[in-house]
PDB file of N, CA and C in Angstrom:
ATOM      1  N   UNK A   1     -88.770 -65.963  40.185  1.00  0.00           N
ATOM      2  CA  UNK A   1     -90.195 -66.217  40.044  1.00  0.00           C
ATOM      3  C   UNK A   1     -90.660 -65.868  38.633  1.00  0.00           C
ATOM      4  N   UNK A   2     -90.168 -64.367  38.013  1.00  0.00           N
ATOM      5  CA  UNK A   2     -90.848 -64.180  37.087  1.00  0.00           C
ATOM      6  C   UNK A   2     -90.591 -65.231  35.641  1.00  0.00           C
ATOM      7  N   UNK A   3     -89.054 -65.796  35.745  1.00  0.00           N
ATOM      8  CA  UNK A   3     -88.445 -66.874  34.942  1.00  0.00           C
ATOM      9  C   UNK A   3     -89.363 -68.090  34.946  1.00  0.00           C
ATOM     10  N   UNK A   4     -89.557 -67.951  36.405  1.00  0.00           N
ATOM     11  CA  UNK A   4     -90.892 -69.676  36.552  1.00  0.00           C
ATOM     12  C   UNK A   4     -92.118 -69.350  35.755  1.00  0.00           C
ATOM     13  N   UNK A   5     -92.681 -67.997  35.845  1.00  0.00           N
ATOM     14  CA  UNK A   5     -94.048 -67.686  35.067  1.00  0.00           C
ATOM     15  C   UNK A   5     -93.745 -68.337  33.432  1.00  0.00           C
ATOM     16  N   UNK A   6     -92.376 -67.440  33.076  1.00  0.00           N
ATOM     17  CA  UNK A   6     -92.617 -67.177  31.560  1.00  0.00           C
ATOM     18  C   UNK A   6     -92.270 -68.555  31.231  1.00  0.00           C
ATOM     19  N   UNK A   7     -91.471 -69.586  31.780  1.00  0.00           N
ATOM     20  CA  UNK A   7     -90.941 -71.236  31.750  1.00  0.00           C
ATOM     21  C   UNK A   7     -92.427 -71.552  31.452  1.00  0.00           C
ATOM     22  N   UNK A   8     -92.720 -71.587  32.535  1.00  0.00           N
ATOM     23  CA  UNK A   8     -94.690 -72.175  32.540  1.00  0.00           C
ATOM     24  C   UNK A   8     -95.722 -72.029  31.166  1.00  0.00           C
ATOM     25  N   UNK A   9     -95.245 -70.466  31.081  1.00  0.00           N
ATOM     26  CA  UNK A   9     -96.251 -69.887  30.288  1.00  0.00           C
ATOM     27  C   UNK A   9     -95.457 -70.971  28.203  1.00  0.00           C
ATOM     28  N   UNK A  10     -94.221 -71.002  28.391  1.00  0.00           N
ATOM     29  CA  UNK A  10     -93.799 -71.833  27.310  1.00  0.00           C
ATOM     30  C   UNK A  10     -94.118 -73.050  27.561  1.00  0.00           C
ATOM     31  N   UNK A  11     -93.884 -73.847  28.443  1.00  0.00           N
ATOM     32  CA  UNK A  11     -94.411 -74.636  28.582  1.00  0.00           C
ATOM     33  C   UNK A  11     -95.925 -75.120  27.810  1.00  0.00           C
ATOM     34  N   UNK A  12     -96.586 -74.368  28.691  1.00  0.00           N
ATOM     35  CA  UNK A  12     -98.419 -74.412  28.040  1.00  0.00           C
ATOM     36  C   UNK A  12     -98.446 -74.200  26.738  1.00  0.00           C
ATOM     37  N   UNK A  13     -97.524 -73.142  26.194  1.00  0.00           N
ATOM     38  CA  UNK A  13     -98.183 -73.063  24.898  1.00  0.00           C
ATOM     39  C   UNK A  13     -97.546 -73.818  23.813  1.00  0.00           C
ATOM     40  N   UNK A  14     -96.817 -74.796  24.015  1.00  0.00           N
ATOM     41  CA  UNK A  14     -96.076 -76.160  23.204  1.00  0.00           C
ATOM     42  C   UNK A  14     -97.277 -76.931  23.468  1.00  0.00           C
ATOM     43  N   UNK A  15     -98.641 -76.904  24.175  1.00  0.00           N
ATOM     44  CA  UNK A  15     -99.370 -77.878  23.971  1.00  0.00           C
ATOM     45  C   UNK A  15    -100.502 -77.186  23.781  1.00  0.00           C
ATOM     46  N   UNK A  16    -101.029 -75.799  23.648  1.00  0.00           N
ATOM     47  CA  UNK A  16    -102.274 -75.415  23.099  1.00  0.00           C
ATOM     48  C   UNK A  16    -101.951 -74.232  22.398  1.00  0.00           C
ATOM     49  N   UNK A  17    -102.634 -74.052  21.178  1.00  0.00           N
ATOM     50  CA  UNK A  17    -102.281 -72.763  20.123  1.00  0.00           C
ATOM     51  C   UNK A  17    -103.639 -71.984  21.257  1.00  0.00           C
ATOM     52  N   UNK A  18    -103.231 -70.976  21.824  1.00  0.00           N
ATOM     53  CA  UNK A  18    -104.251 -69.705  22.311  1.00  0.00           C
ATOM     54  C   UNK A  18    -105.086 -69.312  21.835  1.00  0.00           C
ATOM     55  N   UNK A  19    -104.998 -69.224  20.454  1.00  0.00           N
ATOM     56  CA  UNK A  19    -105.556 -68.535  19.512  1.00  0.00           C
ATOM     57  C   UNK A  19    -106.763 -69.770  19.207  1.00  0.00           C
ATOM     58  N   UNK A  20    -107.016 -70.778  19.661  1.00  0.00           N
ATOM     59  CA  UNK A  20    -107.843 -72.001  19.119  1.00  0.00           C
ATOM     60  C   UNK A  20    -108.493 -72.344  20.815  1.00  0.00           C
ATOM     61  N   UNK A  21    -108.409 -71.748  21.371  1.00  0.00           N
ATOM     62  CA  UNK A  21    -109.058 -71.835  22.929  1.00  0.00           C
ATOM     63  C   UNK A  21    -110.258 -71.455  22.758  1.00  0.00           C
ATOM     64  N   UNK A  22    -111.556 -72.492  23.004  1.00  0.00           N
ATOM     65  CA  UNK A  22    -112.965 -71.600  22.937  1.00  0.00           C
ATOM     66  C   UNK A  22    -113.729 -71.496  24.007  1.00  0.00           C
ATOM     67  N   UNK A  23    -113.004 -72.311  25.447  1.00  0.00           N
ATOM     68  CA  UNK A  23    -113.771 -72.106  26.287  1.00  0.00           C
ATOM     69  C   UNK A  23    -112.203 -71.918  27.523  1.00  0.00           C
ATOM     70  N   UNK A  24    -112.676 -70.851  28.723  1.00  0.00           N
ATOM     71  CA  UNK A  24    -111.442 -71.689  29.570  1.00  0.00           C
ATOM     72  C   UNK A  24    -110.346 -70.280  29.135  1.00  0.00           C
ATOM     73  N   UNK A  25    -109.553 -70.350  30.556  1.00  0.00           N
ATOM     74  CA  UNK A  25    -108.593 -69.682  30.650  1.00  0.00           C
ATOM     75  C   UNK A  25    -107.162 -70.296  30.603  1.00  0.00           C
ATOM     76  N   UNK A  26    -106.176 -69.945  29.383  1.00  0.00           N
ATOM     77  CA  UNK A  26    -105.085 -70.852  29.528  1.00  0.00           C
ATOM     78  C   UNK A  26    -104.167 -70.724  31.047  1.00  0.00           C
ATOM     79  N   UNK A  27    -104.401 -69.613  31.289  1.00  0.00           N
ATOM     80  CA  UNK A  27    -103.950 -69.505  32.435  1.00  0.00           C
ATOM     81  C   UNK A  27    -103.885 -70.433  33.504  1.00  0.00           C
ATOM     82  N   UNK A  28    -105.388 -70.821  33.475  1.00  0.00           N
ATOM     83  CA  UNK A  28    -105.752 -71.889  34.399  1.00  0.00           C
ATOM     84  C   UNK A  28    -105.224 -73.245  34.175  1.00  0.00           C
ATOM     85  N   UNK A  29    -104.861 -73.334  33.307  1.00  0.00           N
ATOM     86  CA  UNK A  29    -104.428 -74.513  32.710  1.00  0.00           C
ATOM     87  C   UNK A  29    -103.450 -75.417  32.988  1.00  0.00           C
ATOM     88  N   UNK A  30    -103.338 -76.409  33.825  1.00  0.00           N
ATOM     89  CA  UNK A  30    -102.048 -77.266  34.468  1.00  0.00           C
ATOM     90  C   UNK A  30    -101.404 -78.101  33.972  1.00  0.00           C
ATOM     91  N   UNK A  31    -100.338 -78.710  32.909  1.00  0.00           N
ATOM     92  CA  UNK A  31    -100.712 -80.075  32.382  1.00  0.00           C
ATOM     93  C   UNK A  31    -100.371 -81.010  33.811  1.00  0.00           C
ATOM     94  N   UNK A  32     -99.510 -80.706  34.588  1.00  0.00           N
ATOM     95  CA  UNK A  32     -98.857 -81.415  35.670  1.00  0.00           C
ATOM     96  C   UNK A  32    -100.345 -81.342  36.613  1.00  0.00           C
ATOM     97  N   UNK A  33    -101.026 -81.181  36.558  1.00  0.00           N
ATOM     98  CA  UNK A  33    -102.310 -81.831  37.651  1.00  0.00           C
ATOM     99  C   UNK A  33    -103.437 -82.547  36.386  1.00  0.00           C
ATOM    100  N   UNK A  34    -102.575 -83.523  35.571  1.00  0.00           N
ATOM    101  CA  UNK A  34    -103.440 -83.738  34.219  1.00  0.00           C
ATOM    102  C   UNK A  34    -104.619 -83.374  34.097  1.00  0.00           C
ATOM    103  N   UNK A  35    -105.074 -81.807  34.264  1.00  0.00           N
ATOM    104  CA  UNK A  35    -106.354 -80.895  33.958  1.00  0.00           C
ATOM    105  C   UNK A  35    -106.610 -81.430  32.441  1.00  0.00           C
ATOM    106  N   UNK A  36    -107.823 -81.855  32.195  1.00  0.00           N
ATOM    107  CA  UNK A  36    -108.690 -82.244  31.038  1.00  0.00           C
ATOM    108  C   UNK A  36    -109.048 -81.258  30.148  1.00  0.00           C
ATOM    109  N   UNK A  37    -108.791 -81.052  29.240  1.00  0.00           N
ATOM    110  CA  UNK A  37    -109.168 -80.508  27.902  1.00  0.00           C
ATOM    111  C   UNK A  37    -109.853 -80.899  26.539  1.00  0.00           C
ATOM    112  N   UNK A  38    -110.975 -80.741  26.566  1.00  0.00           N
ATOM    113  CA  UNK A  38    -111.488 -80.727  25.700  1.00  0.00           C
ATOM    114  C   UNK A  38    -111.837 -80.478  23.907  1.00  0.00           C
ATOM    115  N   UNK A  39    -111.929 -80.980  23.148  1.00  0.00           N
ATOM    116  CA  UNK A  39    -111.526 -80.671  21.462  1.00  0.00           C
ATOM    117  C   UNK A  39    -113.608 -80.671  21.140  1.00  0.00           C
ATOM    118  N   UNK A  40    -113.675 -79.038  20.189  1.00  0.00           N
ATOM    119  CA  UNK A  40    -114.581 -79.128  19.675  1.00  0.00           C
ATOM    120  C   UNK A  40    -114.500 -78.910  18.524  1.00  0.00           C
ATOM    121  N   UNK A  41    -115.591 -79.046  17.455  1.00  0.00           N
ATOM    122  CA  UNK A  41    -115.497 -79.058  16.151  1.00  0.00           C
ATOM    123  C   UNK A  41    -116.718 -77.581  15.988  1.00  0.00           C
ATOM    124  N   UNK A  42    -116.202 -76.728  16.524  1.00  0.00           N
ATOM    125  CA  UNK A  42    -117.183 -75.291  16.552  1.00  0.00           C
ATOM    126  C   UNK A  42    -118.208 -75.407  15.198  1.00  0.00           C
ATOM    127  N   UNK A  43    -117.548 -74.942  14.029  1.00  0.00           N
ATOM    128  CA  UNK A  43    -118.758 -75.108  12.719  1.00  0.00           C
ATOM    129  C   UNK A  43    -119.303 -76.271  12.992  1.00  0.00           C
ATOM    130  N   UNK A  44    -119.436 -77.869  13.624  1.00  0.00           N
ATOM    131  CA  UNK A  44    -120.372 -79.130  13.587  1.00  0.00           C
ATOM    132  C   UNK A  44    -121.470 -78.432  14.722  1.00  0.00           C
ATOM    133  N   UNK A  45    -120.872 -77.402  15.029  1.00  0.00           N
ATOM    134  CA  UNK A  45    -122.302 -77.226  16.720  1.00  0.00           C
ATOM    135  C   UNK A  45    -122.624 -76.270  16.477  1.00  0.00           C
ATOM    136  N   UNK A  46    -122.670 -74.802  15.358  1.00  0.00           N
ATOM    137  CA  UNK A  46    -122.955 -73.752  14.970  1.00  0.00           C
ATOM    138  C   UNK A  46    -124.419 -73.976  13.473  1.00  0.00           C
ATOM    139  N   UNK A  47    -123.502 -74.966  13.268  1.00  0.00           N
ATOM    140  CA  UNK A  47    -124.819 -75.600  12.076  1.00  0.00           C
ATOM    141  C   UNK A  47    -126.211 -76.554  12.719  1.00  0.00           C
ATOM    142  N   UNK A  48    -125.992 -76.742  13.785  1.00  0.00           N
ATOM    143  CA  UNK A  48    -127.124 -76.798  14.407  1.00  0.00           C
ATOM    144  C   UNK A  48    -128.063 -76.243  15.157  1.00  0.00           C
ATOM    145  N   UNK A  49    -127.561 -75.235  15.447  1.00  0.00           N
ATOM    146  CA  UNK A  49    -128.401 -73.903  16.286  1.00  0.00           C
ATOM    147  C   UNK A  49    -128.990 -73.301  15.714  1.00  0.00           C
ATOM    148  N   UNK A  50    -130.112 -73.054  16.244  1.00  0.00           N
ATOM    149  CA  UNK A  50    -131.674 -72.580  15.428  1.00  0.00           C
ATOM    150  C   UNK A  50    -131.489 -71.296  14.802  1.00  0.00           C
ATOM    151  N   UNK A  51    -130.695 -70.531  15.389  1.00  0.00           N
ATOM    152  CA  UNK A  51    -130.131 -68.998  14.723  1.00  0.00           C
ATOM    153  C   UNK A  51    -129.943 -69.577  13.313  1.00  0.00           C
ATOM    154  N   UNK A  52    -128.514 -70.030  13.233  1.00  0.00           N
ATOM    155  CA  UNK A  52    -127.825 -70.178  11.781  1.00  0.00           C
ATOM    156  C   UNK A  52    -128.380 -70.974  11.131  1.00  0.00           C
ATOM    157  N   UNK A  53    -129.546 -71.989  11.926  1.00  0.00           N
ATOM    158  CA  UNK A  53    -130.806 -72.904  10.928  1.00  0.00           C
ATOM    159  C   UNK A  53    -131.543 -72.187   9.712  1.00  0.00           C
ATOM    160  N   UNK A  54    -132.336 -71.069  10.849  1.00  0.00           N
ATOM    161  CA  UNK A  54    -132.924 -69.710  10.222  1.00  0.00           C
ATOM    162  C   UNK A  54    -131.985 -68.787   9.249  1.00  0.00           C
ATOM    163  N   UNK A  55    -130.510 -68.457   9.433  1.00  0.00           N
ATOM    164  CA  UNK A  55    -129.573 -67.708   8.364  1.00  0.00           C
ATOM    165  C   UNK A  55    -129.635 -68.096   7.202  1.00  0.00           C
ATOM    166  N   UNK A  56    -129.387 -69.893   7.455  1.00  0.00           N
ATOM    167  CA  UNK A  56    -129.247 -70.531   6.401  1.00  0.00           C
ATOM    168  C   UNK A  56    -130.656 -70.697   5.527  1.00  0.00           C
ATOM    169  N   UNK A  57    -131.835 -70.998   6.424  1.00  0.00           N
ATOM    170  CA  UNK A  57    -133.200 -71.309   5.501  1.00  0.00           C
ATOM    171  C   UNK A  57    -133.101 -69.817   4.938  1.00  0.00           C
ATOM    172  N   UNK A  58    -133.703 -68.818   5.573  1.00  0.00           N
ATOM    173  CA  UNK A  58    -133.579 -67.565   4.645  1.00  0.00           C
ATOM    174  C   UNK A  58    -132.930 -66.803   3.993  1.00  0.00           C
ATOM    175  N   UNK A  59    -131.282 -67.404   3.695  1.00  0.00           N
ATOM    176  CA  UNK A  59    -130.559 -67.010   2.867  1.00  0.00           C
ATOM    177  C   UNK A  59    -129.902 -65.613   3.116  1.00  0.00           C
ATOM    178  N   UNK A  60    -129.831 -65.371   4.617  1.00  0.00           N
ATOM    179  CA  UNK A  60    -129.194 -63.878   5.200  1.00  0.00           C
ATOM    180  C   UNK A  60    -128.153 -63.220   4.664  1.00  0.00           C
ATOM    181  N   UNK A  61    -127.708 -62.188   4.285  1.00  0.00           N
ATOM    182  CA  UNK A  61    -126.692 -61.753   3.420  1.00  0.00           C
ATOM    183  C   UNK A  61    -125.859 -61.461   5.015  1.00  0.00           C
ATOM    184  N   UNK A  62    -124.846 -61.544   4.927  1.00  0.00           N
ATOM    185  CA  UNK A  62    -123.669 -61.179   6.024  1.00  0.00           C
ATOM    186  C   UNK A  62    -123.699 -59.905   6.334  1.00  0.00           C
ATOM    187  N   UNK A  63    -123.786 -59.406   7.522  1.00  0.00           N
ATOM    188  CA  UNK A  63    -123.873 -57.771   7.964  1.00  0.00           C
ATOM    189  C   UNK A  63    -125.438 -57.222   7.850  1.00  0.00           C
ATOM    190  N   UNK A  64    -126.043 -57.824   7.425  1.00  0.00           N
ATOM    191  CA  UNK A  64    -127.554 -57.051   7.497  1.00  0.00           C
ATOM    192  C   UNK A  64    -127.914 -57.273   8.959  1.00  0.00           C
ATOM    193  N   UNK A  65    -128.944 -56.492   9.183  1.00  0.00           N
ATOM    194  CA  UNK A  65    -128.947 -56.387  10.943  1.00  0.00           C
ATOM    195  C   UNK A  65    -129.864 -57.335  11.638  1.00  0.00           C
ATOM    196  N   UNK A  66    -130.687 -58.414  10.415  1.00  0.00           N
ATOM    197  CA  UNK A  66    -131.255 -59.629  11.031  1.00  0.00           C
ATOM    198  C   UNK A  66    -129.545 -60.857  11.296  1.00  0.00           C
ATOM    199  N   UNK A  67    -129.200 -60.988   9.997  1.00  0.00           N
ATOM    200  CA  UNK A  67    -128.187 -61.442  10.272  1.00  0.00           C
ATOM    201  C   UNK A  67    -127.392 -61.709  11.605  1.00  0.00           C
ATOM    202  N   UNK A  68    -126.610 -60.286  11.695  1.00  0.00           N
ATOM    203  CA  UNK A  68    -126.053 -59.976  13.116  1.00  0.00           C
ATOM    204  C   UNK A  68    -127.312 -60.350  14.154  1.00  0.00           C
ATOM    205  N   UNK A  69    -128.008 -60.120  14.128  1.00  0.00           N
ATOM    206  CA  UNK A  69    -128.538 -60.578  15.954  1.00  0.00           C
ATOM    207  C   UNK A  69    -128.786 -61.574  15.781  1.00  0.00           C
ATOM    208  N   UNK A  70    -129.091 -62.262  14.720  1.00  0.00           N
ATOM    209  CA  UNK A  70    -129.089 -64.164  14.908  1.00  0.00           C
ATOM    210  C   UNK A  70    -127.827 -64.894  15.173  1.00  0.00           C
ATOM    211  N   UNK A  71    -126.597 -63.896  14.440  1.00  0.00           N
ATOM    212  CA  UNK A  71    -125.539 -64.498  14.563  1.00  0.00           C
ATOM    213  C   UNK A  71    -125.742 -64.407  16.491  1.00  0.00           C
ATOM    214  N   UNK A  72    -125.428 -63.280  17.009  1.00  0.00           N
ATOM    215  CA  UNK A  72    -125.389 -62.986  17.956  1.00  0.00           C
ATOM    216  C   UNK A  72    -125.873 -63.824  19.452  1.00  0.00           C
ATOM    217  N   UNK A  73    -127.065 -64.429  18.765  1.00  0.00           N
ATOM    218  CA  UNK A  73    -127.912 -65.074  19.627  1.00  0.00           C
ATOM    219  C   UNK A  73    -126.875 -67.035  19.223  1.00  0.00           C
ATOM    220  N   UNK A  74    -126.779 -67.059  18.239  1.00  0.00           N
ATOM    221  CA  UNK A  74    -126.185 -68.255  18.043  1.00  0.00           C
ATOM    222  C   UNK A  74    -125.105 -68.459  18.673  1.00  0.00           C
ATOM    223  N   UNK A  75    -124.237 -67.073  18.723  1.00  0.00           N
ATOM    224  CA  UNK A  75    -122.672 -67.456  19.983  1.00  0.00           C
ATOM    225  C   UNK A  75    -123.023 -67.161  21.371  1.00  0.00           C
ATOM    226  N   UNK A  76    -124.072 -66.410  21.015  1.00  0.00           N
ATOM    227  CA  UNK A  76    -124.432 -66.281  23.046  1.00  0.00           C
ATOM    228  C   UNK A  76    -124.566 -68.076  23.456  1.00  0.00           C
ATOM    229  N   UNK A  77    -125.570 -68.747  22.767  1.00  0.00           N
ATOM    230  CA  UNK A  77    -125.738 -70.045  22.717  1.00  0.00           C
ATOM    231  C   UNK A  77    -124.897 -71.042  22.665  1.00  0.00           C
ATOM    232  N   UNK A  78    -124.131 -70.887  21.773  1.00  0.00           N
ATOM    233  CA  UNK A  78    -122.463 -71.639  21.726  1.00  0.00           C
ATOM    234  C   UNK A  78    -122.035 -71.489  22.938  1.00  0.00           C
ATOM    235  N   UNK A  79    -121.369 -70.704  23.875  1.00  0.00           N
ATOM    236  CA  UNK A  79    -120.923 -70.527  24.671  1.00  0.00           C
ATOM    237  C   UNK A  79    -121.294 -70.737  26.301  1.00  0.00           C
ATOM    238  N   UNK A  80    -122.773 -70.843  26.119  1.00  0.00           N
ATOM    239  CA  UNK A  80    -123.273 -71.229  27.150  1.00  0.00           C
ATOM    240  C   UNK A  80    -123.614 -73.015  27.396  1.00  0.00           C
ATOM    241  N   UNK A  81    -123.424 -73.516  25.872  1.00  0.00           N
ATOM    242  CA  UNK A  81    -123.013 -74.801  25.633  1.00  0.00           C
ATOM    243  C   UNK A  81    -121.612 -75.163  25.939  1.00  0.00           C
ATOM    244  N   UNK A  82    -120.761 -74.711  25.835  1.00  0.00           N
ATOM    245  CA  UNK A  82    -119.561 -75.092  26.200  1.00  0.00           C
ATOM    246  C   UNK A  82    -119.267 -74.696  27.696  1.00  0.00           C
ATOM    247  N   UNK A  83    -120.097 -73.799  28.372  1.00  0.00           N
ATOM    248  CA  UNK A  83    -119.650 -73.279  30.124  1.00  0.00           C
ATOM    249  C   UNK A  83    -120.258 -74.837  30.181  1.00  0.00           C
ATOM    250  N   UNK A  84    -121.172 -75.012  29.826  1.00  0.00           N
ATOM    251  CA  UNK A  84    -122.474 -75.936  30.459  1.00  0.00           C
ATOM    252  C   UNK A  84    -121.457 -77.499  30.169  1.00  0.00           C
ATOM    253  N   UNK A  85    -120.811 -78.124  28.999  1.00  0.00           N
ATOM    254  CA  UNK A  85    -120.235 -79.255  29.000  1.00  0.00           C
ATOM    255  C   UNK A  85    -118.838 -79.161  29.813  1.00  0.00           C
ATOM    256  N   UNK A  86    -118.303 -78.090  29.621  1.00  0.00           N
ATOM    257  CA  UNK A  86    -116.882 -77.942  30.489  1.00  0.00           C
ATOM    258  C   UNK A  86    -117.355 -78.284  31.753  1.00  0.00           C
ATOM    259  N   UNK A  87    -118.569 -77.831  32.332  1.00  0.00           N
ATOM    260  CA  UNK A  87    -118.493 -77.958  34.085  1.00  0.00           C
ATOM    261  C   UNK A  87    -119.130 -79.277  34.098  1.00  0.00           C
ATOM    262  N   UNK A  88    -119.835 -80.455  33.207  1.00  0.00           N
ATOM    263  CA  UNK A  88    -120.032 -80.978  33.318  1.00  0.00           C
ATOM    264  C   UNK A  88    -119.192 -82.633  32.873  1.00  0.00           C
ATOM    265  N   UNK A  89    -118.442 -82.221  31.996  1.00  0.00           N
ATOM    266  CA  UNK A  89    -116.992 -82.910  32.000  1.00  0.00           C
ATOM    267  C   UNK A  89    -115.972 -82.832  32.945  1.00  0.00           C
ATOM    268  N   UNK A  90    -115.712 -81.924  33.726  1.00  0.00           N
ATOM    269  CA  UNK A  90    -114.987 -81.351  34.559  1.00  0.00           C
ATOM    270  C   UNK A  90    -113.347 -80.781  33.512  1.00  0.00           C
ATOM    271  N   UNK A  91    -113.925 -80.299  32.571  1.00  0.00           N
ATOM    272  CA  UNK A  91    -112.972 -79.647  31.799  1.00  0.00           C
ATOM    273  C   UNK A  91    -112.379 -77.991  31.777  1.00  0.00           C
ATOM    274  N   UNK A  92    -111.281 -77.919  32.037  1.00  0.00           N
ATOM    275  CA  UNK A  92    -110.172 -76.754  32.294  1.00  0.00           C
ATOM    276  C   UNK A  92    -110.187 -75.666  31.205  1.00  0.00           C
ATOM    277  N   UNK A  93    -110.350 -76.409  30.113  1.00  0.00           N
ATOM    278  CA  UNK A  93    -110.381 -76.122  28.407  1.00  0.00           C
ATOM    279  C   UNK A  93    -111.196 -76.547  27.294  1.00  0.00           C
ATOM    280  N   UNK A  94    -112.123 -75.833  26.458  1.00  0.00           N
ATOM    281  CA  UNK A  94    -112.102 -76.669  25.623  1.00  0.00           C
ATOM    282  C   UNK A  94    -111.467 -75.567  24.103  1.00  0.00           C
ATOM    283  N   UNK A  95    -111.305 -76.113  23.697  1.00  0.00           N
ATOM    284  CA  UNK A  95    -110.147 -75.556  22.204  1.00  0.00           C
ATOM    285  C   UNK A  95    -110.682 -76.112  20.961  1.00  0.00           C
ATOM    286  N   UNK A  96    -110.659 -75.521  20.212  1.00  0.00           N
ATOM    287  CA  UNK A  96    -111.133 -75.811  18.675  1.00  0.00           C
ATOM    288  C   UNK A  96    -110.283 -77.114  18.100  1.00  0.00           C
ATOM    289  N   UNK A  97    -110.636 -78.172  17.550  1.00  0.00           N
ATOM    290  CA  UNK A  97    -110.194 -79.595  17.063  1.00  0.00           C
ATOM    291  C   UNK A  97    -108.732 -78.832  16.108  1.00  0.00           C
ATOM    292  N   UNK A  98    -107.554 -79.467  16.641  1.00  0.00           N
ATOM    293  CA  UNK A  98    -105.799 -79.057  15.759  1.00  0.00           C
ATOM    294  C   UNK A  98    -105.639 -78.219  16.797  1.00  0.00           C
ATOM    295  N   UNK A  99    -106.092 -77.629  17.842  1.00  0.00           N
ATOM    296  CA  UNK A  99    -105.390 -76.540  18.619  1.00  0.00           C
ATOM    297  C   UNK A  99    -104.293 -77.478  20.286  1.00  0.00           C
ATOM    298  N   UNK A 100    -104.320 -78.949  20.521  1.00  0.00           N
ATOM    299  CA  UNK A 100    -103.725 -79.215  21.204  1.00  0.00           C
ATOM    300  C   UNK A 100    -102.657 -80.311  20.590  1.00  0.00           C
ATOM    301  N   UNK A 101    -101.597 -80.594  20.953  1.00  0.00           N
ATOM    302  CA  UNK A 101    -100.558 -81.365  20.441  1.00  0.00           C
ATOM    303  C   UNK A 101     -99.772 -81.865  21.573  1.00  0.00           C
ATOM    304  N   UNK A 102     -99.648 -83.571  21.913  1.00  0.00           N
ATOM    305  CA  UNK A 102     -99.109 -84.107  22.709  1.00  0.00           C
ATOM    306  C   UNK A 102     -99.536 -83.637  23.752  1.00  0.00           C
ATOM    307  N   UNK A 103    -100.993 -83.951  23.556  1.00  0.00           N
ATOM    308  CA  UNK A 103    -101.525 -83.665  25.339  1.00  0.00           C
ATOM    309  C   UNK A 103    -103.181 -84.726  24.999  1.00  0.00           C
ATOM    310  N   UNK A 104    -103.367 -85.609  26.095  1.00  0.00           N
ATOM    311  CA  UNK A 104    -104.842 -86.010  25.912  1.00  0.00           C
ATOM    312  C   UNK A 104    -105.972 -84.893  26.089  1.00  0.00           C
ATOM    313  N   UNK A 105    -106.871 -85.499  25.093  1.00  0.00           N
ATOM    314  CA  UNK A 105    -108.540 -84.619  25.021  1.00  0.00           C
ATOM    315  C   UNK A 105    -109.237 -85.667  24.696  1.00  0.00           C
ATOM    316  N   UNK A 106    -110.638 -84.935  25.327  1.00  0.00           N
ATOM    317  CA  UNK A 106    -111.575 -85.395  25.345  1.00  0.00           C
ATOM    318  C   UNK A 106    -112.293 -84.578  23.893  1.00  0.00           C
ATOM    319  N   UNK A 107    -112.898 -85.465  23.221  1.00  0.00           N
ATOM    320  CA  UNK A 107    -114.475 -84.510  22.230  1.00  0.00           C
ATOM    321  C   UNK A 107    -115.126 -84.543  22.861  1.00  0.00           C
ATOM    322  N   UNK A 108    -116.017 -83.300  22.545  1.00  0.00           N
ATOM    323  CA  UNK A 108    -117.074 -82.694  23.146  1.00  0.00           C
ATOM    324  C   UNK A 108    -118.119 -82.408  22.201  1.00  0.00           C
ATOM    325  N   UNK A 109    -117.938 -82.455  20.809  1.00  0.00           N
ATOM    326  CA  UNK A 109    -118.426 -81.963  19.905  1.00  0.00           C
ATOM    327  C   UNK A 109    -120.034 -82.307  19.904  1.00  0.00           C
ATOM    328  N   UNK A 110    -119.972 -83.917  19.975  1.00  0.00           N
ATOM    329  CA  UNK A 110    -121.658 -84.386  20.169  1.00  0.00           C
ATOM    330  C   UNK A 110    -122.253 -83.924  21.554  1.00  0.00           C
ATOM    331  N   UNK A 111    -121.394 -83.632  22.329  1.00  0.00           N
ATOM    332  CA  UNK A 111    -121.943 -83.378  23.897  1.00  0.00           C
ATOM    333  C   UNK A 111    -122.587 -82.049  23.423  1.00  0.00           C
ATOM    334  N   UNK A 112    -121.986 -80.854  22.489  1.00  0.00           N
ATOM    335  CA  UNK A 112    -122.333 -79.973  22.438  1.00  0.00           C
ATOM    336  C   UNK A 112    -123.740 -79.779  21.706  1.00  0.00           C
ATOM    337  N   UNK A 113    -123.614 -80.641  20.501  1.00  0.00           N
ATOM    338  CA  UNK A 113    -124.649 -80.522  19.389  1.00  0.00           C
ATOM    339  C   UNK A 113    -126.142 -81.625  20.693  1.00  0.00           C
ATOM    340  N   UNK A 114    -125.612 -82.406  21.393  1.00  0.00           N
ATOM    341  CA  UNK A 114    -126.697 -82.745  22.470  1.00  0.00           C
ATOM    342  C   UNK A 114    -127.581 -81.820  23.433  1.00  0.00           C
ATOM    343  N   UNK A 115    -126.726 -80.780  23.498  1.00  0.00           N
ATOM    344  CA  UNK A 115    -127.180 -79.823  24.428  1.00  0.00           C
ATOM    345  C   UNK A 115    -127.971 -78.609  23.698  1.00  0.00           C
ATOM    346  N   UNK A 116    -128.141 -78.469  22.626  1.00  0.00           N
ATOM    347  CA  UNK A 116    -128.631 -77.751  21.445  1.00  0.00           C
ATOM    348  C   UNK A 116    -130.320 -77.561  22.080  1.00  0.00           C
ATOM    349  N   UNK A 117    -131.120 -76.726  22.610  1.00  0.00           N
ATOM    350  CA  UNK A 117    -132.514 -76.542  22.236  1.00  0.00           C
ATOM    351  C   UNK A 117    -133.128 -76.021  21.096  1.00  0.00           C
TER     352      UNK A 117
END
């Protein structure tokens, strides 16, 4: 059994770098029940959120403590954009754009920057 895990676990990761996963548990991840995965372009949907709108109009220096809680509020936001398109794609994964190889995806990127308030 434990040979089948770690087989599996190589398996998966010949088709997604871990380290480029932004939504989604690889764990969960099947390619054999062709589970859908998703490709986003994170900086195209971070430059639209009203946080880093505001960083950018007022010229925020990195680490000052307006900074941080806008950043803060901008990935709380990111992320609730991507729960919100994953369950609505019916997607397993979504992973930063170069993080899957020889596996189909879907973009999500405009779905994301759509969902933007």
């Amino acid at each position: 059994m434990k040979n089948l895990i770690l087989a599996t676990i190589l398996l998966i990761s010949t088709h997604i770098n871990p380290s480029m996963i932004r939504h989604g548990q690889l764990s969960e991840f099947n390619p054999d029940n062709n589970d859908k995965v998703g490709i986003v372009e994170s900086t195209k949907v971070y430059e639209k959120l009203p946080s880093v709108k505001i960083i950018r109009k007022d010229k925020l220096e990195q680490g000052t403590a307006r900074y941080n809680k806008l950043m803060q509020i901008a990935t709380n936001n990111y992320k609730k954009i991507l729960k919100a398109v994953a369950r609505d794609k019916n997607l397993v994964l979504i992973v930063e754009n170069g993080g899957v190889r020889d596996y189909p995806t879907i973009s999500v990127t405009k779905d994301c920057i759509l969902r933007i308030q």
